[in-house]
N, C-alpha and C. Protein backbone atom coordinates (compact mmCIF):
# COMPACT_ATOMS: atom_id res chain seq x y z
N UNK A 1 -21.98 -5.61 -15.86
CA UNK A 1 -22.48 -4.26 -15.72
C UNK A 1 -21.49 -3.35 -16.45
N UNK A 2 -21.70 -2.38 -17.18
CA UNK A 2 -21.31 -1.34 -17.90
C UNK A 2 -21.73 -0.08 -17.64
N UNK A 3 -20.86 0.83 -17.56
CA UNK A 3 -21.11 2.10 -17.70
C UNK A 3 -20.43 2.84 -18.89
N UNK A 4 -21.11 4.05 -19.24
CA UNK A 4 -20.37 4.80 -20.25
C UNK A 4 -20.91 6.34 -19.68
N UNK A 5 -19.82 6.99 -20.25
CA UNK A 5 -19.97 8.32 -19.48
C UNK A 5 -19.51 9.11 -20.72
N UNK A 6 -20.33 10.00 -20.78
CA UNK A 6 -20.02 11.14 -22.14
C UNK A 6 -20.15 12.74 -21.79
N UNK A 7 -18.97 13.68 -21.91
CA UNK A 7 -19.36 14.60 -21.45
C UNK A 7 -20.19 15.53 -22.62
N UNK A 8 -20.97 16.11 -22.29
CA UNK A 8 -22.10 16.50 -23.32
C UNK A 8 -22.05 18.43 -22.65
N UNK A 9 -21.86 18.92 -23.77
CA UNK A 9 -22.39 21.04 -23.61
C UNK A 9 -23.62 21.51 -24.29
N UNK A 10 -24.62 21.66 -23.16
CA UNK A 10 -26.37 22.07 -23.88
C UNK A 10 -26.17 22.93 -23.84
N UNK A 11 -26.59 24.24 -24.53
CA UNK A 11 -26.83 25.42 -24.24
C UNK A 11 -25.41 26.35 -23.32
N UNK A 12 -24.47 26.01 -23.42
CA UNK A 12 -23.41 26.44 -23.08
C UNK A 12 -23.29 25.96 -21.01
N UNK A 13 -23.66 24.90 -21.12
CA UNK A 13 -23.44 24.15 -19.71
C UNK A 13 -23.01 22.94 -20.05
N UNK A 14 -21.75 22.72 -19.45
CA UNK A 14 -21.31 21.50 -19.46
C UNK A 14 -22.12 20.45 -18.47
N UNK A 15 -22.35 19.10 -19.33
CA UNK A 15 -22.81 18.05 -18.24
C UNK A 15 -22.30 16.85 -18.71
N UNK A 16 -22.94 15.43 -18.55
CA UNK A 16 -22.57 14.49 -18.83
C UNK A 16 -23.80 13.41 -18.94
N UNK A 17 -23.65 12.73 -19.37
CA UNK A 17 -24.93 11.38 -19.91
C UNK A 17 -24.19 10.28 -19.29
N UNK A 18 -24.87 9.38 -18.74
CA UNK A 18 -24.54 8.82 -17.90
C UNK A 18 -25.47 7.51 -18.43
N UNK A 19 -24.79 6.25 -19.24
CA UNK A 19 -25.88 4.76 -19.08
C UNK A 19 -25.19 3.86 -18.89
N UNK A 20 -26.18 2.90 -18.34
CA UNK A 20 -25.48 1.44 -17.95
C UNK A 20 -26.24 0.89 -18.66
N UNK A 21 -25.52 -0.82 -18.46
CA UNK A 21 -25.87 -1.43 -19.36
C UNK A 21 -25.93 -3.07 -17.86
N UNK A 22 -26.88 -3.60 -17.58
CA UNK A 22 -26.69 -4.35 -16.80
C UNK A 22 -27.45 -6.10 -17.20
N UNK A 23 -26.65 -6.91 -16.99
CA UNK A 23 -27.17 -8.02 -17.62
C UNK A 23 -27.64 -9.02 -16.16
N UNK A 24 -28.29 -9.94 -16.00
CA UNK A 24 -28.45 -10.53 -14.71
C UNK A 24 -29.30 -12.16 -15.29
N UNK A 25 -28.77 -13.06 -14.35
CA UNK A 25 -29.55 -14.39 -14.94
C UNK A 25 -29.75 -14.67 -13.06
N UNK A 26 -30.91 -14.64 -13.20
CA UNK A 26 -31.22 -14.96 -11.36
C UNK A 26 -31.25 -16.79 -11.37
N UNK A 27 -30.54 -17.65 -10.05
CA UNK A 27 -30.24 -18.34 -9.86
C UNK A 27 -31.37 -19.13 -8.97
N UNK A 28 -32.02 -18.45 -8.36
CA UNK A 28 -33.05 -19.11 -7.07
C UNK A 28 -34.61 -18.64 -8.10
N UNK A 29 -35.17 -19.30 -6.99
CA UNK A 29 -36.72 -18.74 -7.07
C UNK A 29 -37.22 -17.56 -6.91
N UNK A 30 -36.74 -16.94 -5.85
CA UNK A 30 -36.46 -15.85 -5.07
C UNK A 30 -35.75 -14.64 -5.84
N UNK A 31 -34.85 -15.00 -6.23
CA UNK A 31 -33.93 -13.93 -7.43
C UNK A 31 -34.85 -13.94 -8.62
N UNK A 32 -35.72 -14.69 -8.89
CA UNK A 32 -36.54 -14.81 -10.68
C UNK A 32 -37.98 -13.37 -9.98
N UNK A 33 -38.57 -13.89 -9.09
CA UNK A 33 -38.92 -13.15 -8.58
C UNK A 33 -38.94 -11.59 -7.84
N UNK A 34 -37.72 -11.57 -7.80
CA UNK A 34 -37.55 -10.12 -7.61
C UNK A 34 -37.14 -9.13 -8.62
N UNK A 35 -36.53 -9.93 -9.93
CA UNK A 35 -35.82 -9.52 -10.94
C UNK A 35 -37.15 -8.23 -11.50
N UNK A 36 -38.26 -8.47 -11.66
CA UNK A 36 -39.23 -6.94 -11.85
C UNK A 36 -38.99 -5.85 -11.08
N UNK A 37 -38.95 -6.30 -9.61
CA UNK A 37 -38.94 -5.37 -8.55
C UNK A 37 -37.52 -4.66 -9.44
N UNK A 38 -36.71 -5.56 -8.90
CA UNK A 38 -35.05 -4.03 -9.07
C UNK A 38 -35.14 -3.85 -10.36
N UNK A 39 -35.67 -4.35 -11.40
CA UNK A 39 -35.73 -3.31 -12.72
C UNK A 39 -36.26 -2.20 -12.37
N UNK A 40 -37.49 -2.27 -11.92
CA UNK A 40 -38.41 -0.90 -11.87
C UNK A 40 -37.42 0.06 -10.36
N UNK A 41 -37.15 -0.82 -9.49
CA UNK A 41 -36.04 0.09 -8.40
C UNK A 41 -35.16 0.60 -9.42
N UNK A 42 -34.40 0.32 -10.21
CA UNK A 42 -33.30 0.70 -10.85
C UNK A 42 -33.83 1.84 -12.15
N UNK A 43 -34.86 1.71 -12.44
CA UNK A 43 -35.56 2.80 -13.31
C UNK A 43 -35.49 4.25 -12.55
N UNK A 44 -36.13 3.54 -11.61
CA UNK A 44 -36.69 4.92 -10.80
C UNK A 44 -35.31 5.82 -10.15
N UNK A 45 -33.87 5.03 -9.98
CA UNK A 45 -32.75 5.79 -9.24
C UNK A 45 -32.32 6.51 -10.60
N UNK A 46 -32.35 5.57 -11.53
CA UNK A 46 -31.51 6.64 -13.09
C UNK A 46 -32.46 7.47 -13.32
N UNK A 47 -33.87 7.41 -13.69
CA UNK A 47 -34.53 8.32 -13.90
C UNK A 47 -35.04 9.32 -13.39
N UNK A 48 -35.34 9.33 -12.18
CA UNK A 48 -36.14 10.35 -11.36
C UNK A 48 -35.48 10.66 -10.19
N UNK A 49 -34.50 10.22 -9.62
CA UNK A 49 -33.76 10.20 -8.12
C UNK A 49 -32.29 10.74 -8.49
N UNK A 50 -31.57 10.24 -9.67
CA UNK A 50 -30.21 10.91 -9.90
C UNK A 50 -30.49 12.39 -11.12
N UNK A 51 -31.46 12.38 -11.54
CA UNK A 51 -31.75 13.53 -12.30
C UNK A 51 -31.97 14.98 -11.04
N UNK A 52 -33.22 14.56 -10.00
CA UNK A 52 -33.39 15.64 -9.47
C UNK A 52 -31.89 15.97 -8.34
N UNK A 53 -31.41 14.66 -8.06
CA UNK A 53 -29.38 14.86 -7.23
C UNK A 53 -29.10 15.99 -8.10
N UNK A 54 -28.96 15.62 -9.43
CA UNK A 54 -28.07 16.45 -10.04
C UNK A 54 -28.56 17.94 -10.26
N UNK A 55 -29.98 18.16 -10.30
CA UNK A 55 -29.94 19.23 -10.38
C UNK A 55 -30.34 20.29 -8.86
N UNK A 56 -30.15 19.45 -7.97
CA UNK A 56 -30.28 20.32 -6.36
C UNK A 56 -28.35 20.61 -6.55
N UNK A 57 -27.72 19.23 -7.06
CA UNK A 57 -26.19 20.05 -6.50
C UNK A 57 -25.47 20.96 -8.06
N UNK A 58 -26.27 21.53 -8.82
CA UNK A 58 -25.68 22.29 -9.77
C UNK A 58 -24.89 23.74 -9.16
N UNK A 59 -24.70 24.28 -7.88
CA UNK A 59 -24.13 24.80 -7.39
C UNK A 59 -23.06 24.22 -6.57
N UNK A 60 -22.04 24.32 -7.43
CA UNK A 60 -20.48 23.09 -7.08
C UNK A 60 -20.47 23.67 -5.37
N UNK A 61 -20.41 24.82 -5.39
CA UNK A 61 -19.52 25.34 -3.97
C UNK A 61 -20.25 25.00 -2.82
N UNK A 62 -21.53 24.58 -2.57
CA UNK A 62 -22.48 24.49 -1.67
C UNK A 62 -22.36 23.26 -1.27
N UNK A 63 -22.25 22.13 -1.83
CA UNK A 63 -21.68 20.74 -1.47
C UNK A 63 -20.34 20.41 -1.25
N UNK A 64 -19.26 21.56 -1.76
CA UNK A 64 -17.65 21.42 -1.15
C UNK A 64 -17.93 21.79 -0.09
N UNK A 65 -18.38 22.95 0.47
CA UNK A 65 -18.53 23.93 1.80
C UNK A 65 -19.02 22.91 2.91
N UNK A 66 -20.11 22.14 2.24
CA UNK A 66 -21.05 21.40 3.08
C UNK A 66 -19.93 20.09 3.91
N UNK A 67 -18.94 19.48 3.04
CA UNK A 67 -18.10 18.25 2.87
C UNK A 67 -17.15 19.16 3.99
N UNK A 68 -16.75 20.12 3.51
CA UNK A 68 -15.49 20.50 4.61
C UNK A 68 -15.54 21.09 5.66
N UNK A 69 -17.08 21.28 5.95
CA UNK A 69 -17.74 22.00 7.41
C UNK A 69 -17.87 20.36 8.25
N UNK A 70 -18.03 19.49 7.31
CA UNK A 70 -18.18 18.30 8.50
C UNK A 70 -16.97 17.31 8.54
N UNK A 71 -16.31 17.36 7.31
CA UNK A 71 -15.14 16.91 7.88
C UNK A 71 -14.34 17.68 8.79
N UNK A 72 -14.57 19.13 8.32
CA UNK A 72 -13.44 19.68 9.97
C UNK A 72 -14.13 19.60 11.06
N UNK A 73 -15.34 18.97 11.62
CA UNK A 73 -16.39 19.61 12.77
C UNK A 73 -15.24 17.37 13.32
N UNK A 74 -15.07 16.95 12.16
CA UNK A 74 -15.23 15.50 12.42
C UNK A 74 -13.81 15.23 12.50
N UNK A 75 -12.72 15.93 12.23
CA UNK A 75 -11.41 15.82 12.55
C UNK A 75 -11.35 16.52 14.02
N UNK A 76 -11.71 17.79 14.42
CA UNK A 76 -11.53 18.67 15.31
C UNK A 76 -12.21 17.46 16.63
N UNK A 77 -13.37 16.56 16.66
CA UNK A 77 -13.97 15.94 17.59
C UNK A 77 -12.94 14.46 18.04
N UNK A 78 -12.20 14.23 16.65
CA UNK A 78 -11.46 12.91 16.84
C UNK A 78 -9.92 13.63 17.24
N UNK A 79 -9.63 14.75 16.82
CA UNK A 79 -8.62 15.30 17.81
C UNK A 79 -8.52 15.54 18.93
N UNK A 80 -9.57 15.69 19.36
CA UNK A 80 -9.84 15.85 20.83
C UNK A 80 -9.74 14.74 21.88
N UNK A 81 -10.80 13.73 20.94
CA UNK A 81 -10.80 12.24 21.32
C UNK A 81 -9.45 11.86 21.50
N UNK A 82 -9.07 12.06 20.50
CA UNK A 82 -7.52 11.28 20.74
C UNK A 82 -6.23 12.20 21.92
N UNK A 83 -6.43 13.25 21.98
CA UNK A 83 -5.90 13.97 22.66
C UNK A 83 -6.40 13.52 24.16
N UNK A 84 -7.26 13.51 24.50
CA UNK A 84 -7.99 12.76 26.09
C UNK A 84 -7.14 11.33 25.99
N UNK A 85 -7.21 10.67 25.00
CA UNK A 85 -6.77 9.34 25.35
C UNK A 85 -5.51 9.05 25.02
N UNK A 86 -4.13 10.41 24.84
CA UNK A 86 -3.21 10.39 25.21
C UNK A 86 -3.12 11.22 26.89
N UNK A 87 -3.85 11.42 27.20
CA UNK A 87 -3.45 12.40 28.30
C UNK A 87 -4.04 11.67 29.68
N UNK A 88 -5.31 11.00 29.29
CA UNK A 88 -5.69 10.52 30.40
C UNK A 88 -6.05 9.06 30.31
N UNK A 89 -6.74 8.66 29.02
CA UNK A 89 -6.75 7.38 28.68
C UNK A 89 -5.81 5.83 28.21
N UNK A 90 -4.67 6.22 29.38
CA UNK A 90 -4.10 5.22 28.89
C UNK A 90 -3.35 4.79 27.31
N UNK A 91 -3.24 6.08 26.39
CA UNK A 91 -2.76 5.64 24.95
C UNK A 91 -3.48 4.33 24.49
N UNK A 92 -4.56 3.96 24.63
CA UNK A 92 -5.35 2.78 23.97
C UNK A 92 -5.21 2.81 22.60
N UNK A 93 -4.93 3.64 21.78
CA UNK A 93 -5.38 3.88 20.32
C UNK A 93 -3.47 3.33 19.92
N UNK A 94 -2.62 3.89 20.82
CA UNK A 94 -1.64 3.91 20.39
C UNK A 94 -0.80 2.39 21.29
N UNK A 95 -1.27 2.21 22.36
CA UNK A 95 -0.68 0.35 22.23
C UNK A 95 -1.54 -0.81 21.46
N UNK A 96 -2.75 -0.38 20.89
CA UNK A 96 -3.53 -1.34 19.74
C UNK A 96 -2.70 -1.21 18.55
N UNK A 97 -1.66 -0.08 18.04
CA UNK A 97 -1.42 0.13 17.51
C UNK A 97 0.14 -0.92 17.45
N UNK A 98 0.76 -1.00 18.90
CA UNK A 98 1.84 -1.76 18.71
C UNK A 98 2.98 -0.61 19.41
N UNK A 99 2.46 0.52 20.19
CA UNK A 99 3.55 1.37 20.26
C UNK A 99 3.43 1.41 21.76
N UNK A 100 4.44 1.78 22.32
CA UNK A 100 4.68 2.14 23.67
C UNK A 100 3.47 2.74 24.71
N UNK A 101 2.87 3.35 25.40
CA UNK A 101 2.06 3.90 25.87
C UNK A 101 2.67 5.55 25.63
N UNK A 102 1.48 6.50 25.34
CA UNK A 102 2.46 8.17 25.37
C UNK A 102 3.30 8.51 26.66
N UNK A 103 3.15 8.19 27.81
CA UNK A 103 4.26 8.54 28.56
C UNK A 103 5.59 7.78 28.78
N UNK A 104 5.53 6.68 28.11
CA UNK A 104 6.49 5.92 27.74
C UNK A 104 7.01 6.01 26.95
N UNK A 105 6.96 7.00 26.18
CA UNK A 105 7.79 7.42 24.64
C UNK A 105 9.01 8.37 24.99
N UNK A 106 9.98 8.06 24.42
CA UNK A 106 11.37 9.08 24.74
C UNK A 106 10.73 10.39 24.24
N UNK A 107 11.42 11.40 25.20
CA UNK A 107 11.43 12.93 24.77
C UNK A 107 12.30 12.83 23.37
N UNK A 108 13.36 12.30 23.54
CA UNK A 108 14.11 12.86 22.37
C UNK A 108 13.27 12.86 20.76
């Protein structure tokens, strides 16, 4: 499998061209047989499925915003998590880990 990636400026918008190059010798009965199917699956993701991706996320900031509203919603829930299971849960996370239990840890 090959890829090549070229950055290309239409009309004063930067983008990029994007082809592969994929070779396959199917081994079973089963693989000879499906080999139409994922050509035409694989048509349809380069042609019609990553064209319209790219042009729903042509507004960069709307998919960063989107990425860092759920990673902080998803750090803030596993901080918590982990905060309960130093306080009341036994430090489970932290003797799987190989370490003391949290109230067993020196102040110093």
């Amino acid at each position: 499998m090959n890829f090549d990636i070229d950055a290309v400026n239409r009309n004063n918008n930067e983008g990029s061209n994007l082809s592969l190059e994929m070779e396959y010798e199917p081994q079973s009965p089963l693989a000879v047989l499906a080999t139409p199917i994922l050509t035409v699956d694989n048509a349809l993701a380069l042609k019609v499925l990553l064209p319209s991706v790219l042009l729903e996320s042509s507004d960069t900031t709307v998919p960063l915003d989107k990425f860092r509203s759920l990673m902080g919603s998803l750090y803030g829930i596993a901080g918590l998590l982990h905060a309960y299971d130093l306080l009341f849960g036994g430090s489970q996370l932290l003797v799987a880990a190989g370490s003391p239990p949290f109230e067993s840890l020196p102040l110093q």
